[in-house]
Protein backbone atom coordinates (compact mmCIF):
# COMPACT_ATOMS: atom_id res chain seq x y z
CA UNK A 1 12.53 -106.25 116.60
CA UNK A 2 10.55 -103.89 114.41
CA UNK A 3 8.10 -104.95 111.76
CA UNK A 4 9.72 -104.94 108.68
CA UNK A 5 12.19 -106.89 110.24
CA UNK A 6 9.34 -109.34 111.00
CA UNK A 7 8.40 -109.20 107.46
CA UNK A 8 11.96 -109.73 106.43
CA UNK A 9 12.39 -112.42 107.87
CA UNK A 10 8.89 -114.16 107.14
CA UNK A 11 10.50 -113.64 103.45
CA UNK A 12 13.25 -114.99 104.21
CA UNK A 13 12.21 -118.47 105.59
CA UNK A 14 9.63 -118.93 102.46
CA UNK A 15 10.65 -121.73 100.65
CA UNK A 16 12.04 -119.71 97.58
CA UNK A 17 11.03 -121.57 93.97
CA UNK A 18 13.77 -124.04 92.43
CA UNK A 19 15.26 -121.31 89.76
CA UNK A 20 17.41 -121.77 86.91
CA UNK A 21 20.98 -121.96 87.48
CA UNK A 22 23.03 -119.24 85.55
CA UNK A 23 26.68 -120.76 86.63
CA UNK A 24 25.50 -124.07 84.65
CA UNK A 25 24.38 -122.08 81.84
CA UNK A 26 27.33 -119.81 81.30
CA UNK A 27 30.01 -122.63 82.01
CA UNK A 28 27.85 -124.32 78.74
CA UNK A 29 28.48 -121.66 77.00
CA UNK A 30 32.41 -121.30 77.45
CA UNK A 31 32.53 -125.18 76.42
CA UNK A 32 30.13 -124.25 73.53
CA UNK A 33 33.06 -121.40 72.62
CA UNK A 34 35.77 -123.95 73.10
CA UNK A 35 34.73 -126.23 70.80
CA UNK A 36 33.57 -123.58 68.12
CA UNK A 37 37.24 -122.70 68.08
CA UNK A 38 38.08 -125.73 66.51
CA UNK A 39 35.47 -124.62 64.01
CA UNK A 40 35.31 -121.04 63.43
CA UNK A 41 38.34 -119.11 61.85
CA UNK A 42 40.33 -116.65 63.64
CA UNK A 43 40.25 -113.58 62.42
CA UNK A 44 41.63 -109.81 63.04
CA UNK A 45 40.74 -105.94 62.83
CA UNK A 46 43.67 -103.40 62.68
CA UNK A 47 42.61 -100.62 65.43
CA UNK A 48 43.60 -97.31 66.23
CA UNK A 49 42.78 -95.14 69.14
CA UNK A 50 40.16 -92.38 68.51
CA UNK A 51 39.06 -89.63 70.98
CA UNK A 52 40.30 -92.22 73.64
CA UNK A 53 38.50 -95.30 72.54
CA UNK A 54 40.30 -98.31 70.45
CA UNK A 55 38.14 -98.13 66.99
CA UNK A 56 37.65 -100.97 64.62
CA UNK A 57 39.24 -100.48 60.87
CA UNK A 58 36.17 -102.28 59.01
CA UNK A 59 38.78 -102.79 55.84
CA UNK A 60 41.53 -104.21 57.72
CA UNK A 61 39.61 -107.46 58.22
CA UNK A 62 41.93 -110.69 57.56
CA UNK A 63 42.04 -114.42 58.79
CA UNK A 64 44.68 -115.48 60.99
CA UNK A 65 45.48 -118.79 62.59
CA UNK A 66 43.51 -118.80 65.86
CA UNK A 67 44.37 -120.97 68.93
CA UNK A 68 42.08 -123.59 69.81
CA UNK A 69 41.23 -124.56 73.34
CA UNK A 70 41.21 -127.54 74.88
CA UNK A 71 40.39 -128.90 78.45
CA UNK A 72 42.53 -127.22 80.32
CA UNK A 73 41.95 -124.13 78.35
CA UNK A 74 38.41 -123.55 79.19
CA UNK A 75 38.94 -123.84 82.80
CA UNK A 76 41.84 -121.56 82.60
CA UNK A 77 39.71 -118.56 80.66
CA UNK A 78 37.81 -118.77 83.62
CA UNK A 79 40.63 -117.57 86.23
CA UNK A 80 41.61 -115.34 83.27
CA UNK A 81 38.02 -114.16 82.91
CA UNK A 82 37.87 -113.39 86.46
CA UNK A 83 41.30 -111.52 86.50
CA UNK A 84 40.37 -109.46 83.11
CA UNK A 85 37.18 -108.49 84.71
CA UNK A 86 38.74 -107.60 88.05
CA UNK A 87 37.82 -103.70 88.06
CA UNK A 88 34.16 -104.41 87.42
CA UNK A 89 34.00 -107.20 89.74
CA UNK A 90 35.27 -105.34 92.75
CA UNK A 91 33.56 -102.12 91.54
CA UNK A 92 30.18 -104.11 92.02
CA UNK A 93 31.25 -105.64 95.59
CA UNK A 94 32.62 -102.19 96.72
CA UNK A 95 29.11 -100.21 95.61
CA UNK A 96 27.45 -103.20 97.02
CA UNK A 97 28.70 -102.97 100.59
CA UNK A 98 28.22 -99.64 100.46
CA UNK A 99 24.83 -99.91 100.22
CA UNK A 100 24.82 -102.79 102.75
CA UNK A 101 25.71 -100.28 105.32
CA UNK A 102 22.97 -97.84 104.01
CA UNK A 103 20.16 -100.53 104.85
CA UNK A 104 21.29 -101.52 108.04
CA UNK A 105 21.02 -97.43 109.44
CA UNK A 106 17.57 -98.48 108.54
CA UNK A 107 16.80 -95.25 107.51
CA UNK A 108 15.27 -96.77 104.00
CA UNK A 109 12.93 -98.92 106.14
CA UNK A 110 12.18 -95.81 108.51
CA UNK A 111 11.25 -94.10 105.05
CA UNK A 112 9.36 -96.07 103.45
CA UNK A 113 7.06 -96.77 106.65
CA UNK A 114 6.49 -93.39 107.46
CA UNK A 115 5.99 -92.44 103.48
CA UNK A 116 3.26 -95.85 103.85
CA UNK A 117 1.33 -94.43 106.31
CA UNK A 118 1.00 -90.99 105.23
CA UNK A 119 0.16 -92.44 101.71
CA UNK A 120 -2.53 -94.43 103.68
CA UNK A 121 -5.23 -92.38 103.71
CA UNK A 122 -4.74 -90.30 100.73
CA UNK A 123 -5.34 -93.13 98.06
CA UNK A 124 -5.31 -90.98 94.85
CA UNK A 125 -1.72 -90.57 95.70
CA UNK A 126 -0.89 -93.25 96.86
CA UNK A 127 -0.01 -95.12 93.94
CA UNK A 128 1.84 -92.53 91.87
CA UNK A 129 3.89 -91.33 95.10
CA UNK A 130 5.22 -94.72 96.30
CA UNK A 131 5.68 -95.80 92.51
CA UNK A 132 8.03 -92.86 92.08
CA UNK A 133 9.96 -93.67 95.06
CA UNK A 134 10.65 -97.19 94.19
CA UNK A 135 11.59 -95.56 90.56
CA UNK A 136 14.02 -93.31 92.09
CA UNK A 137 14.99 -96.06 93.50
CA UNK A 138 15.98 -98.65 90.67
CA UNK A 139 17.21 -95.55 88.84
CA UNK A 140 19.47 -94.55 91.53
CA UNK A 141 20.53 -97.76 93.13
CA UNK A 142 19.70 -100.33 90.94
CA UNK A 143 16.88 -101.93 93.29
CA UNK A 144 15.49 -104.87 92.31
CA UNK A 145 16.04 -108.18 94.84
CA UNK A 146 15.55 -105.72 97.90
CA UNK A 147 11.70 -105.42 96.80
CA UNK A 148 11.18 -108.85 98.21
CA UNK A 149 10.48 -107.19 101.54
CA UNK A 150 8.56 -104.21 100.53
CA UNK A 151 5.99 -106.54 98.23
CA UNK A 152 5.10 -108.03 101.95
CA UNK A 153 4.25 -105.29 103.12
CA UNK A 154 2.50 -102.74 100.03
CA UNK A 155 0.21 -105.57 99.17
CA UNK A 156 -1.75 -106.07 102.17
CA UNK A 157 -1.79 -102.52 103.08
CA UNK A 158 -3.35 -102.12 99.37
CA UNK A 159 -5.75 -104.71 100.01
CA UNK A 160 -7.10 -102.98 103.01
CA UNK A 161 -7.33 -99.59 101.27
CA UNK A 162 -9.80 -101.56 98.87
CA UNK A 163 -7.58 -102.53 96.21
CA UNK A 164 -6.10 -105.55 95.42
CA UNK A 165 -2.54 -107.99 96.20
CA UNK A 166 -1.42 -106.88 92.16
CA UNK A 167 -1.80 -103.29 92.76
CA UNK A 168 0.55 -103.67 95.64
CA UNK A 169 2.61 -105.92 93.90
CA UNK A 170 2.42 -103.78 91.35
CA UNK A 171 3.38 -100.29 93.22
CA UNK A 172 6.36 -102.06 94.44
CA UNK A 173 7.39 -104.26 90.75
CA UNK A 174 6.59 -101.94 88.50
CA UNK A 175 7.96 -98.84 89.64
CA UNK A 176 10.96 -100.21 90.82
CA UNK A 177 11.00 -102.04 86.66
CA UNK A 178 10.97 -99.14 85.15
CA UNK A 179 13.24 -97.28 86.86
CA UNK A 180 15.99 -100.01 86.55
CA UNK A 181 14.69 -100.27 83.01
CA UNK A 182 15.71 -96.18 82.64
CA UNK A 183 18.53 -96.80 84.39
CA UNK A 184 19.21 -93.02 85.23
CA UNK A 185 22.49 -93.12 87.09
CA UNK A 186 22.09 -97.15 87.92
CA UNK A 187 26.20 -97.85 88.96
CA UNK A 188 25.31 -101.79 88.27
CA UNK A 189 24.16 -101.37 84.53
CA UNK A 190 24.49 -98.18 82.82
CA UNK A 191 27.55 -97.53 84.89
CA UNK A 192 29.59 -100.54 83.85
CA UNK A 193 27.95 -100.73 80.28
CA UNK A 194 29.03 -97.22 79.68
CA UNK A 195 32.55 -98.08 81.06
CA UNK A 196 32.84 -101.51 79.26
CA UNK A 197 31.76 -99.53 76.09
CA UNK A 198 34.27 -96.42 76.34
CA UNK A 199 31.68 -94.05 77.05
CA UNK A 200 32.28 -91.16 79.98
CA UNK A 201 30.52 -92.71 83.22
CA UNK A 202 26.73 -91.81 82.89
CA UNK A 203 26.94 -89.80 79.95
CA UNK A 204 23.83 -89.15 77.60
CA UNK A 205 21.79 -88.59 81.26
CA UNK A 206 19.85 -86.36 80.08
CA UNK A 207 18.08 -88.28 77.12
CA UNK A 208 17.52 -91.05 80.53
CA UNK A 209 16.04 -88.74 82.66
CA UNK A 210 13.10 -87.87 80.03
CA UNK A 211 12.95 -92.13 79.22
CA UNK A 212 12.67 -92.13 83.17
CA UNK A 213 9.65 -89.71 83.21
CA UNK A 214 7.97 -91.46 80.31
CA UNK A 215 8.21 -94.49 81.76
CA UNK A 216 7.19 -93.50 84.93
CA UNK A 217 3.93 -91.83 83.92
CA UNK A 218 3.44 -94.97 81.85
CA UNK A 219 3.28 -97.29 84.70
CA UNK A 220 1.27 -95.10 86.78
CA UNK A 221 -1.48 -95.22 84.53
CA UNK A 222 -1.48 -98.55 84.30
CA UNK A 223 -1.40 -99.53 87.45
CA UNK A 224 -3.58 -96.84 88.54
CA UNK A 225 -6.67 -97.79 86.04
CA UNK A 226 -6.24 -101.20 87.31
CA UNK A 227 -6.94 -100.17 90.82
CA UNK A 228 -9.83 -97.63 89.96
CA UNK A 229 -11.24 -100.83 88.46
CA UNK A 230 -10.79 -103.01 91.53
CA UNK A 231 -12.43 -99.94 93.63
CA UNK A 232 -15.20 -100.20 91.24
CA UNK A 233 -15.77 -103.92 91.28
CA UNK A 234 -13.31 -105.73 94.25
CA UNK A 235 -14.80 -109.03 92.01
CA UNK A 236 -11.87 -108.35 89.41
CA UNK A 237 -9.08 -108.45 92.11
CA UNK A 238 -6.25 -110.79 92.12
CA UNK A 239 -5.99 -111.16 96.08
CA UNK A 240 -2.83 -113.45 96.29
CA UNK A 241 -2.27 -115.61 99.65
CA UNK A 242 -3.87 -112.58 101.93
CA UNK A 243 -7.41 -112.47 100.56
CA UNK A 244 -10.30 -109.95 100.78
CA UNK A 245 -9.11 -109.46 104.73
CA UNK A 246 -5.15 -108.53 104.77
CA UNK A 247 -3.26 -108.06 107.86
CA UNK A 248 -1.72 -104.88 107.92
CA UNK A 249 -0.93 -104.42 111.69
CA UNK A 250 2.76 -103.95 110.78
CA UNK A 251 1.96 -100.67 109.42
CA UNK A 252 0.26 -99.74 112.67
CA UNK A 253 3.42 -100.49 114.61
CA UNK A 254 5.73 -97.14 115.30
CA UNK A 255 8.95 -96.96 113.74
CA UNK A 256 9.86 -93.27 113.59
CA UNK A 257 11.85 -91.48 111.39
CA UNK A 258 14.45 -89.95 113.82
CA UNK A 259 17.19 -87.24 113.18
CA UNK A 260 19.81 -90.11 112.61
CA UNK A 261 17.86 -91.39 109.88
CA UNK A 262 17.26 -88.07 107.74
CA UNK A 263 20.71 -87.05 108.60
CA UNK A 264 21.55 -90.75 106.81
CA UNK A 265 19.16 -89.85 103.97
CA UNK A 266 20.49 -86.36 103.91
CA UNK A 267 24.31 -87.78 103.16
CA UNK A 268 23.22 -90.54 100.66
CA UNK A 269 21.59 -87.88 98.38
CA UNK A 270 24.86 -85.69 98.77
CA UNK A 271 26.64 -89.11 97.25
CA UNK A 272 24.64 -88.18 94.57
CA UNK A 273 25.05 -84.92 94.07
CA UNK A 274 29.12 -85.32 94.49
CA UNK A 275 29.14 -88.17 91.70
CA UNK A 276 27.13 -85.64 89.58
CA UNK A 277 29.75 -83.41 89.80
CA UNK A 278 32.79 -85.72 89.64
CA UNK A 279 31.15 -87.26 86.60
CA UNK A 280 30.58 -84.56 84.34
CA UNK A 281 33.09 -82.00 86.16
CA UNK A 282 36.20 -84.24 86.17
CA UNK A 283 35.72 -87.46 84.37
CA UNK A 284 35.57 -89.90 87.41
CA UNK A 285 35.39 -93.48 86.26
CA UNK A 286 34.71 -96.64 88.06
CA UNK A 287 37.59 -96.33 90.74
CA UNK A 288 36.69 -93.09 92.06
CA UNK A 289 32.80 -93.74 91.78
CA UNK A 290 33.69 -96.99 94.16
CA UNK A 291 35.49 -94.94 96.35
CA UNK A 292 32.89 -92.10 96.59
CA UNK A 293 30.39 -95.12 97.20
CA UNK A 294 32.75 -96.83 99.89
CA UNK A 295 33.70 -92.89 101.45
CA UNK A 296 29.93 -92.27 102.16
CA UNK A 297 28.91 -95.86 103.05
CA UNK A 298 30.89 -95.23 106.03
CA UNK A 299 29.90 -91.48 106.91
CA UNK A 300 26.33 -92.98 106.74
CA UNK A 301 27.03 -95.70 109.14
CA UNK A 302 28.61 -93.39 111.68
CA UNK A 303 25.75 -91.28 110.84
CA UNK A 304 23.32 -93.97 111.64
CA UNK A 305 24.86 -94.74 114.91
CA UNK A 306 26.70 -98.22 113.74
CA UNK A 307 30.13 -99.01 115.46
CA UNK A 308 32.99 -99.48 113.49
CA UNK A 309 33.16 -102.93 113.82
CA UNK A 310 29.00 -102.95 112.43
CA UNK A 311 29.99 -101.23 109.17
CA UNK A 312 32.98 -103.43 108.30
CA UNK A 313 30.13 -106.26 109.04
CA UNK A 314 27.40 -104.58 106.90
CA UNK A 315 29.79 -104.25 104.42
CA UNK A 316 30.84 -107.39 104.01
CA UNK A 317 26.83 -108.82 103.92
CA UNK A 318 25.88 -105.94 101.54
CA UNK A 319 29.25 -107.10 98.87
CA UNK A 320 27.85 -111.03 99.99
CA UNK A 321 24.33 -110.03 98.88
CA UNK A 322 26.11 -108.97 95.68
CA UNK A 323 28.30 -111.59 95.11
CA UNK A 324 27.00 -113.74 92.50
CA UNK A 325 26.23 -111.41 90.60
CA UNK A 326 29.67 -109.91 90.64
CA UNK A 327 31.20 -113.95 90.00
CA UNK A 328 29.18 -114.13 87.05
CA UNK A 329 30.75 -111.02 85.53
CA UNK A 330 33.90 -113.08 85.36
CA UNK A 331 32.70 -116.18 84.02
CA UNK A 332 31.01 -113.65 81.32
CA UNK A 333 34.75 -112.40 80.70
CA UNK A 334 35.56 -116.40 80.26
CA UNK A 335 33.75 -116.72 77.08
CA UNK A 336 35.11 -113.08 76.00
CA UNK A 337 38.63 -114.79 76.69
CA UNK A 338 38.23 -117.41 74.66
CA UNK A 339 37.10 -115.33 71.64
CA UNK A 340 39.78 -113.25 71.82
CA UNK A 341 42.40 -115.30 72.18
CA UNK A 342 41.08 -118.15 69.29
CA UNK A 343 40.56 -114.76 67.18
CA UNK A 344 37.01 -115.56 66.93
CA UNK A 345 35.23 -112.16 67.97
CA UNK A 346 36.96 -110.15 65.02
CA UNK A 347 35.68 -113.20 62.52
CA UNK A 348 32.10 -112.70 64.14
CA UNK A 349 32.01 -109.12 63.99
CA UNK A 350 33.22 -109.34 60.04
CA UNK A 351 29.86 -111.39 59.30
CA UNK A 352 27.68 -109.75 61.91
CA UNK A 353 28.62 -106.03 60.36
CA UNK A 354 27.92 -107.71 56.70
CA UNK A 355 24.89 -109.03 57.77
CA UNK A 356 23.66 -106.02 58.96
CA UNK A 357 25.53 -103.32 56.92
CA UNK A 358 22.69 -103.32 54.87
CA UNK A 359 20.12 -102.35 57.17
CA UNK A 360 19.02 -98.95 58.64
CA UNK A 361 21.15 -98.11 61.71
CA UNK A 362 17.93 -97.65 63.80
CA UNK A 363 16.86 -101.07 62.94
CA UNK A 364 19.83 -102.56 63.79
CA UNK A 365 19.76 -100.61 67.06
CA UNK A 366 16.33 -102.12 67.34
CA UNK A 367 17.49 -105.93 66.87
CA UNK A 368 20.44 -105.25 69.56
CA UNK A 369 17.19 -104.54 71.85
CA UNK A 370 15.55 -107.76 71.34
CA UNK A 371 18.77 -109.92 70.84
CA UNK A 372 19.62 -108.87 74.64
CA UNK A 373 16.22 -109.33 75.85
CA UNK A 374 17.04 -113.04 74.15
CA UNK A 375 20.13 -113.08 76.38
CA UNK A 376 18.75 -111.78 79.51
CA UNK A 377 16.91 -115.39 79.78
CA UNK A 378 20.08 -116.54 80.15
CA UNK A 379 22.15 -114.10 82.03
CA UNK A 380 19.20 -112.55 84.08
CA UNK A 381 22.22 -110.05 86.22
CA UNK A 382 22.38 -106.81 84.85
CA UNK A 383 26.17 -106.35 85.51
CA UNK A 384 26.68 -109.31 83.69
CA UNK A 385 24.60 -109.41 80.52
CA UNK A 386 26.89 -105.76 80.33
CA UNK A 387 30.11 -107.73 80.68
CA UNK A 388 28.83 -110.33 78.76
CA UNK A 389 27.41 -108.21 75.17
CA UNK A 390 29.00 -104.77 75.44
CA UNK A 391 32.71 -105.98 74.38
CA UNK A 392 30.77 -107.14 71.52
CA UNK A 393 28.10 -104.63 71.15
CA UNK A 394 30.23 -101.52 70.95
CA UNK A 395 32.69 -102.38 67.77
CA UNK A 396 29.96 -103.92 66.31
CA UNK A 397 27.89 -100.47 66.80
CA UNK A 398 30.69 -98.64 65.38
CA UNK A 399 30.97 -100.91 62.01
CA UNK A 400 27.17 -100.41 61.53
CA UNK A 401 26.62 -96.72 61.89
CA UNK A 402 24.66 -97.44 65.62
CA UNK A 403 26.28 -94.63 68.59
CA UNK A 404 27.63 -96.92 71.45
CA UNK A 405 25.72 -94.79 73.33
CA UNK A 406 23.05 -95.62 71.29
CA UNK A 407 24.21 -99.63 72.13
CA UNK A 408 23.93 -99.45 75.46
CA UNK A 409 20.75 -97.89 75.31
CA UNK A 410 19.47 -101.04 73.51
CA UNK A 411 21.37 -103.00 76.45
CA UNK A 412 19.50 -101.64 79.32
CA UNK A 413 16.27 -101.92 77.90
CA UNK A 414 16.54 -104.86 76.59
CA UNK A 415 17.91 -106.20 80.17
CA UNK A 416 15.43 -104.18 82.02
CA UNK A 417 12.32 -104.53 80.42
CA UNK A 418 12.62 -108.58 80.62
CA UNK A 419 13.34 -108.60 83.79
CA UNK A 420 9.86 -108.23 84.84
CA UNK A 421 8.32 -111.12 83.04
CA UNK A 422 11.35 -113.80 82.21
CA UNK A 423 11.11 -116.32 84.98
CA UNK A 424 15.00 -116.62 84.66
CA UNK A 425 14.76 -113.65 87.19
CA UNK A 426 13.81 -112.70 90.40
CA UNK A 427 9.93 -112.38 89.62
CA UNK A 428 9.20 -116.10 90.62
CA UNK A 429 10.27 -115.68 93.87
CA UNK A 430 8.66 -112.06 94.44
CA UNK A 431 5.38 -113.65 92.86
CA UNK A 432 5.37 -116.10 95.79
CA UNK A 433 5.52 -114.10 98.31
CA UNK A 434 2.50 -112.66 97.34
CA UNK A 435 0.98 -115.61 96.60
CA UNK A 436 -0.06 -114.82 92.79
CA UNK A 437 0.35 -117.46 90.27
CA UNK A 438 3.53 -116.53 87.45
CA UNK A 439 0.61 -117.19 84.77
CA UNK A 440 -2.22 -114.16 86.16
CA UNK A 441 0.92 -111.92 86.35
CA UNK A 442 1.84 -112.77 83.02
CA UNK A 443 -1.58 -112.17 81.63
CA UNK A 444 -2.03 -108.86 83.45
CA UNK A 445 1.29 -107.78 82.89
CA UNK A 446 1.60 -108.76 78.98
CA UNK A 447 0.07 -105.10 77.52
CA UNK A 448 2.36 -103.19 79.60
CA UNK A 449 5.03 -104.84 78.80
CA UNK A 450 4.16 -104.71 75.04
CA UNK A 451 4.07 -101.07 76.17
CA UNK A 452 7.31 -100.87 77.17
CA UNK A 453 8.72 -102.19 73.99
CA UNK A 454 7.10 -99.77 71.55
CA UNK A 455 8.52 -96.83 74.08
CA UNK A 456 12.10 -98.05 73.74
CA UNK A 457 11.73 -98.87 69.99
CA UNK A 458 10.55 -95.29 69.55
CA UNK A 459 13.67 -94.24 71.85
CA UNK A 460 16.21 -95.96 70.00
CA UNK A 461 14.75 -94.68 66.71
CA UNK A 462 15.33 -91.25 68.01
CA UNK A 463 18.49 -91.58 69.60
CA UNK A 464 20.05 -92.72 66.31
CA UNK A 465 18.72 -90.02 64.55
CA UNK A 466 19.67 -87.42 66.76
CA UNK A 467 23.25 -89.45 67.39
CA UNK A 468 22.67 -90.28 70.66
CA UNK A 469 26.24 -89.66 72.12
CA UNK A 470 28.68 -88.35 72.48
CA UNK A 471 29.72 -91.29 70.18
């Protein structure tokens, strides 16, 4: 067994904290929508289809009787929810197992070892070169759980280098934060946003690509003047559960990058470079990105020397690892259900577009930032704080002069920055492994993530003045 599976599995038999439960949450919230039916009036929107998108009539408004929905009801929108939101769900389980096949090649492992110890004794690049692979990484592929392993392993190995536990932490956290945050071609968030919203799949890339760079360079810095202060003075490092003397012998253990594992690495950048194409050459939308996703999950587990029989297997643990996030898309689409069907979310996009009719569009576009950081405590998955706001977001954008592109903007920073500091998410759990205290990361991390806020308040301020589109 090689080392990182070592480490994996050390990870895995930690005693993870109690977290917050999101099902119990969301199921509040469809009773909370239930009984505001009985409350709120229904109301409706006469819509026409523009450019290939259903637009909102903002003088069409008018109350209508709405159906109110009992017991029965509210467990019913949840089948319903799950059966409206079918496409995304599968979408999500499809990519998933896809990339469950990817990591068992273990040609991601093989990478990130070798790129480790060649990093190892070059320590001024060292930090920007591993924090730009775990960037590519949430950009690209949405990572964010799968850093569990990789924290057990950077922060040690940045201890002995004379650093400390939080600039491993840190190499691993932040990068891989801001890259989900800028969310270049991210399938799990911009993807289904985008689709959710009416937008061509991954549209506007360019504007993320420079938000990706920005933020990138950002962290760097940060992280990087932290660790020339540790060098300085090791008195002002934050050593976690390893202390002054880390173990890194798992780095010194050989695990090779061999010709099946570029050749694996080789065909998952091609998946790129094919969903480029199809993107912006011929439309593709969530069906054909799943099945470009599913196609070269299985060329790379041929490539990587997995039986048939060990891909259908990897697939099904990759979609697993995936799978509550994907449930809670359709108990997102429950509430949505209920709205739609009581007439409720024309009635509260008539008083949300009033309310903020009078306000600049780039403020608005700045409150849609903050009011889904607000909801990511709640609904800490990506994929479904999309499913969740965007049937919302996007006819409310178009009432108040904000692009949908510009919406969705708002969405994934909002989601992405948060994620980092909300303990909702997965940052309790990656804390412990490194054995630093949710309160020091808080206080460290606090001015970055400040940081972060002014850079996408600045962004969405620009993108609605430039019309951040195409619509």
């Amino acid at each position: 067994m090689n080392s990182l599976q070592d480490s994996q599995q050390q990870a895995a038999s930690k005693k993870k904290p109690k977290q917050f439960n999101v099902y119990v949450m969301i199921f509040a919230f469809i009773i909370v929508a239930a009984i505001l039916t009985y409350i709120i009036p229904g109301g409706s929107y006469d819509r026409v289809d523009q450019d290939g998108r259903s637009v909102i009539l903002p003088e069409t408004f008018h109350y209508i009787d709405g159906e109110n929905v009992g017991l029965l009801g509210i467990f019913n929108s949840i089948h319903t929810g799950m059966v409206n939101g079918a496409n995304i769900i599968f979408f999500v389980l499809i990519v998933g197992g896809a990339f469950g096949i990817f990591t068992a090649t273990g040609a991601l492992d093989a990478f990130i070892y070798m790129l480790s110890r060649k990093m190892a004794n070059k320590e001024k690049l060292l930090i920007p070169v591993l924090m730009l692979f775990f960037a590519a990484a949430g950009a690209l592929m949405g990572m964010s759980d799968e850093t569990i392993v990789y924290v057990a392993i950077l922060a040690p190995m940045a201890i002995a280098l004379g650093f400390d536990a939080l600039t491993g932490f840190a190499i691993v956290v932040l990068g891989a934060g801001v890259g989900f945050t800028a969310a270049v071609m991210n399938p799990f968030t911009v993807g289904i946003a985008q689709g959710i919203s009416e937008l061509p799949t991954f549209s506007g890339i360019g504007f993320r690509i420079v938000l990706f760079v920005i933020l990138y360079l950002a962290a760097v810095f940060y992280v990087m003047r932290h660790a020339s202060k540790v060098k300085r003075n090791p008195e002002l490092g934050e050593y976690g559960k390893f202390g002054r003397k880390a173990d890194t012998s798992a780095l010194n253990k050989t695990q090779k990058m061999t010709t099946r594992h570029k050749l694996v690495l080789s065909a998952f950048l091609i998946n790129y470079v094919v969903l480029i194409i199809g993107v912006l050459k011929y439309g593709w939308y969530i069906t054909e990105i799943a099945g470009l996703f599913l196609l070269f999950g299985v060329v790379m587990g041929i490539l990587g020397g997995i039986s048939f029989s060990g891909i259908a297997d990897n697939f099904i643990l990759g979609a697993k690892d995936l799978l509550g996030g994907a449930l809670i898309i359709g108990f997102a689409q429950a509430i949505l259900v209920i709205f739609n069907t009581s007439g409720m979310m024309d009635t509260l996009l008539y008083h949300a577009s009033n309310a903020l009719g009078m306000i600049p569009a780039a403020l608005s576009a700045v409150g849609m930032l903050f009011l889904q950081m607000g909801i990511n405590f709640f609904v800490p998955s990506g994929s479904g704080q999309a499913a969740l706001t965007m049937p919302l977001m996007a006819p409310l954008s178009d009432m108040i002069g904000v692009t949908r592109q510009t919406a969705v903007l708002a969405y994934q920073f909002g989601d992405g920055i948060s994620n980092t500091i909300l303990p909702t998410g997965n940052i309790i759990a990656l804390l412990a492994i490194a054995g630093i205290g949710y309160g020091k990361w808080v206080k460290w991390f606090l001015p970055f993530f400040l940081i972060q806020i002014g850079i996408a308040i600045i962004a969405l301020i620009i993108a609605q003045m430039i019309q951040y589109g195409p619509f």
